[in-house]
N, C-alpha and C. Protein backbone atom coordinates (compact mmCIF):
# COMPACT_ATOMS: atom_id res chain seq x y z
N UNK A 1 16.60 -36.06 12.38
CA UNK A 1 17.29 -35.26 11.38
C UNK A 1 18.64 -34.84 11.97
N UNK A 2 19.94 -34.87 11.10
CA UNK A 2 21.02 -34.91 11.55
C UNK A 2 21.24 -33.48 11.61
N UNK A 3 22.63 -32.60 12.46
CA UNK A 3 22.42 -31.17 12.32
C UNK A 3 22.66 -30.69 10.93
N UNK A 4 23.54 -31.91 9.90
CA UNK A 4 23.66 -31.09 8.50
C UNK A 4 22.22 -31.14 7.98
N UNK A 5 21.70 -32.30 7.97
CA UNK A 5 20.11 -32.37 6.97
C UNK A 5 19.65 -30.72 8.03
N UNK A 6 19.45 -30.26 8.78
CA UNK A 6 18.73 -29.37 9.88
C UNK A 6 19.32 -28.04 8.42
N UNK A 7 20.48 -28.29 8.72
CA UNK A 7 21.33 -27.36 8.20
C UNK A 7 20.98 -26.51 6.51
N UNK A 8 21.04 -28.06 6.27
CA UNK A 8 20.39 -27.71 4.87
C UNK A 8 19.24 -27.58 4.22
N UNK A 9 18.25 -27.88 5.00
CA UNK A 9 17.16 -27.72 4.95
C UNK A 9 16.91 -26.21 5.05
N UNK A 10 17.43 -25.69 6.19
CA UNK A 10 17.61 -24.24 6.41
C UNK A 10 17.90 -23.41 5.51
N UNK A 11 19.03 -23.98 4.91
CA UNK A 11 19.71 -23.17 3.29
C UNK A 11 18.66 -22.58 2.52
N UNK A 12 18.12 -23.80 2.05
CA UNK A 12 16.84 -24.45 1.48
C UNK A 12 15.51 -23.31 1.42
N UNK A 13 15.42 -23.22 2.27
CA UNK A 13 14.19 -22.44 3.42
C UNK A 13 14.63 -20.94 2.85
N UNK A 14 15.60 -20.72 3.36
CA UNK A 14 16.23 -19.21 3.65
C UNK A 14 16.39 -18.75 1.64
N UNK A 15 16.63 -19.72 1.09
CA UNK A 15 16.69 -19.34 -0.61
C UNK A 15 15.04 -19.71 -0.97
N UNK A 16 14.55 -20.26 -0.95
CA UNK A 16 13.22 -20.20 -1.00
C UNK A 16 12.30 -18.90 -0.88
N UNK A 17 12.69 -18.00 0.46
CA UNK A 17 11.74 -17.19 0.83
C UNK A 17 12.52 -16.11 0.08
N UNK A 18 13.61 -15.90 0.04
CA UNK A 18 14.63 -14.52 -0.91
C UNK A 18 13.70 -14.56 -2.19
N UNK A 19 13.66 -16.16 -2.84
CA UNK A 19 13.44 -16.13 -4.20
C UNK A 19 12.08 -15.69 -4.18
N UNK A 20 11.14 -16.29 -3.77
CA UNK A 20 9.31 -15.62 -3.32
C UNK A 20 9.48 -13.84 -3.23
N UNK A 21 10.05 -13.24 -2.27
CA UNK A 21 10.53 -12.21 -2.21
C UNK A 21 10.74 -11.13 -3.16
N UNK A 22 11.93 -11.68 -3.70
CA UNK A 22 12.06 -11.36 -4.84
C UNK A 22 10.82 -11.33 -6.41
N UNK A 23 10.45 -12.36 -6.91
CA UNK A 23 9.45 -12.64 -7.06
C UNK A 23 8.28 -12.05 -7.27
N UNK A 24 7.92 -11.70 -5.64
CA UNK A 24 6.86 -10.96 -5.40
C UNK A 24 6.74 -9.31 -6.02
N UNK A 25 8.34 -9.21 -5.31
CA UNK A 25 9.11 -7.26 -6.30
C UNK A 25 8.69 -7.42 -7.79
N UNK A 26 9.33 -8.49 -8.50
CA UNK A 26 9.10 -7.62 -9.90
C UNK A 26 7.27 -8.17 -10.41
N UNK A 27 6.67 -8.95 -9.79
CA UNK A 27 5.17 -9.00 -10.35
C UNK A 27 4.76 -7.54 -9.82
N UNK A 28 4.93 -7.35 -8.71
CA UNK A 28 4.27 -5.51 -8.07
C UNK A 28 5.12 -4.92 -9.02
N UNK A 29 5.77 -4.82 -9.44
CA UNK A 29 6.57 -3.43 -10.20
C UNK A 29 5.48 -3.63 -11.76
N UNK A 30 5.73 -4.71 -12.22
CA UNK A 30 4.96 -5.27 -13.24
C UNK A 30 3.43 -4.68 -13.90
N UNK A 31 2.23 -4.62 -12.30
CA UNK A 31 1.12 -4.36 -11.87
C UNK A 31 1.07 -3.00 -12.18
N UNK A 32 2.45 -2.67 -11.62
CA UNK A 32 2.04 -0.95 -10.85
C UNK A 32 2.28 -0.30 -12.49
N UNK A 33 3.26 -1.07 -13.11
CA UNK A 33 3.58 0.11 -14.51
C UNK A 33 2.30 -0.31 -15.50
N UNK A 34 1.19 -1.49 -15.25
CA UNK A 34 -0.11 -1.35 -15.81
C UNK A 34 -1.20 -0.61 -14.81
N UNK A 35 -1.11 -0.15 -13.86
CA UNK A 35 -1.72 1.07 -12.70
C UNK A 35 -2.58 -0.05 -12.30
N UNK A 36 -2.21 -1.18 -12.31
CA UNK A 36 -3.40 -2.01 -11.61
C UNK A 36 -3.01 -2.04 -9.71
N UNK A 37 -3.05 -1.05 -9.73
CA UNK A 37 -2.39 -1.05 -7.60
C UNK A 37 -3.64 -1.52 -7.09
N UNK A 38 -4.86 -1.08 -7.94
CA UNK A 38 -5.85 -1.49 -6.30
C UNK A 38 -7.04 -2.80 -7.02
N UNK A 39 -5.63 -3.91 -7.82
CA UNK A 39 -6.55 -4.96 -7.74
C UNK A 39 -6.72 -5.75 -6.44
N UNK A 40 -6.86 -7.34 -6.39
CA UNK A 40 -7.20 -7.90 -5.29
C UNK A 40 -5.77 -9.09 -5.66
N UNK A 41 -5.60 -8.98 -6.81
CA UNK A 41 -3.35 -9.56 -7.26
C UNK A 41 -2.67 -9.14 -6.62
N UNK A 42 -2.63 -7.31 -6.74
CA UNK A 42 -1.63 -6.57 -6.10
C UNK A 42 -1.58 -6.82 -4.81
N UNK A 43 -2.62 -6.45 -4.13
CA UNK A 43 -2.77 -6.86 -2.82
C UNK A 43 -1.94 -8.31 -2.05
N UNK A 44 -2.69 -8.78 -2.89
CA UNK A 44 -2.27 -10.24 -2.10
C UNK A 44 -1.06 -10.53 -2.16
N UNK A 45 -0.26 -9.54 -3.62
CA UNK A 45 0.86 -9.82 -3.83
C UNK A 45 2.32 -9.11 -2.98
N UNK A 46 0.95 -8.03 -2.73
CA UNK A 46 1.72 -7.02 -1.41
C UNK A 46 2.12 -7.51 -0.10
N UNK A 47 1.32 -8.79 0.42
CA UNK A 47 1.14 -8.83 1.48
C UNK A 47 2.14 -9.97 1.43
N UNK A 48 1.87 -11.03 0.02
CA UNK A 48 3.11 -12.33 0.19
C UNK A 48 4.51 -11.12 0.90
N UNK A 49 4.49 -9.98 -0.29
CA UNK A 49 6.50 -9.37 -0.43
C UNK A 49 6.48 -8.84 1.02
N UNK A 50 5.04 -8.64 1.97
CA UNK A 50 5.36 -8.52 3.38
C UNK A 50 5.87 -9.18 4.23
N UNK A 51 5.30 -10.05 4.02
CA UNK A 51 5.13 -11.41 5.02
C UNK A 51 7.13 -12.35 4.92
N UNK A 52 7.22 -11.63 3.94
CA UNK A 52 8.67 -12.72 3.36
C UNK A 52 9.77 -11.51 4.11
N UNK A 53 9.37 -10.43 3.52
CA UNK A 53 10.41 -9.21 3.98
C UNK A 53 10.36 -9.29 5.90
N UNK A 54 9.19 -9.74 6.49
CA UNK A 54 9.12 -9.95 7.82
C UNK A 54 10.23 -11.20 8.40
N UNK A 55 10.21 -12.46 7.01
CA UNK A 55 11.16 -13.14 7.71
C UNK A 55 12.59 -12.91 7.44
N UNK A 56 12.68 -12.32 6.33
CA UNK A 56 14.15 -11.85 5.57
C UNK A 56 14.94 -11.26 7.39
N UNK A 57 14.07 -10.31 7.92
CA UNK A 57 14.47 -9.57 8.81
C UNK A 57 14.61 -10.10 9.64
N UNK A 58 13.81 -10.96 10.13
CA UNK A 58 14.28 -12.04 10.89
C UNK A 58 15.90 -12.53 11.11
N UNK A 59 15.69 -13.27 9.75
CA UNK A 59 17.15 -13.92 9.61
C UNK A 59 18.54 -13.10 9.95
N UNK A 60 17.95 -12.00 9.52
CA UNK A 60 19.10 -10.83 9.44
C UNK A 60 19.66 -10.67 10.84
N UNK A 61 18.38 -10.80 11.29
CA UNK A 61 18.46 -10.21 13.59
C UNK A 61 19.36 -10.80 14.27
N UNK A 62 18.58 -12.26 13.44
CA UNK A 62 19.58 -13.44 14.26
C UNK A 62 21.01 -13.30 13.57
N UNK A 63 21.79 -12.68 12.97
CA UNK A 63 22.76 -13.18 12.39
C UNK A 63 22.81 -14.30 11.15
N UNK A 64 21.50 -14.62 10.91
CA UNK A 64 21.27 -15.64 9.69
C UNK A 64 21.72 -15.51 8.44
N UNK A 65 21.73 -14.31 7.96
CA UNK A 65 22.09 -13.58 6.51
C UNK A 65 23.03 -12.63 6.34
C-alpha cells in the first residue's frame, strides 16, 4: 500500500468513526426522550458512542484532528 492509499484509507477510517459517533448521539438522545435509558439498545448504544469517543481522542492526542 502506497503512503497516499495509507493516507486515504485513514481519511476514510477517521470519517467513518465521527459518523458512528455521531450516530450513536442522536439514537441515545432519541431513547432517552422515550425514557428507554435502561434498555439493553441504550446500553450497547452507550458503549458503541464510548468506544468511538475513545478513538476520536485518540486522534486528537496525536495531532490527527
Amino acid at each position: 500500500m502506497t503512503d497516499a492509499e495509507q493516507l486515504a484509507a485513514y481519511r476514510a477510517m477517521q470519517r467513518f468513526v465521527q459518523e458512528q459517533y455521531n450516530a450513536a448521539e442522536q439514537k441515545l438522545a432519541a431513547l432517552k426522550a422515550q425514557h428507554k435509558e435502561k434498555t439493553a439498545t441504550y446500553r450497547q448504544l452507550w458503549a458503541d458512542k464510548m468506544t468511538y469517543k475513545t478513538i476520536l481522542a485518540l486522534y486528537k492526542t496525536h495531532g490527527l484532528c
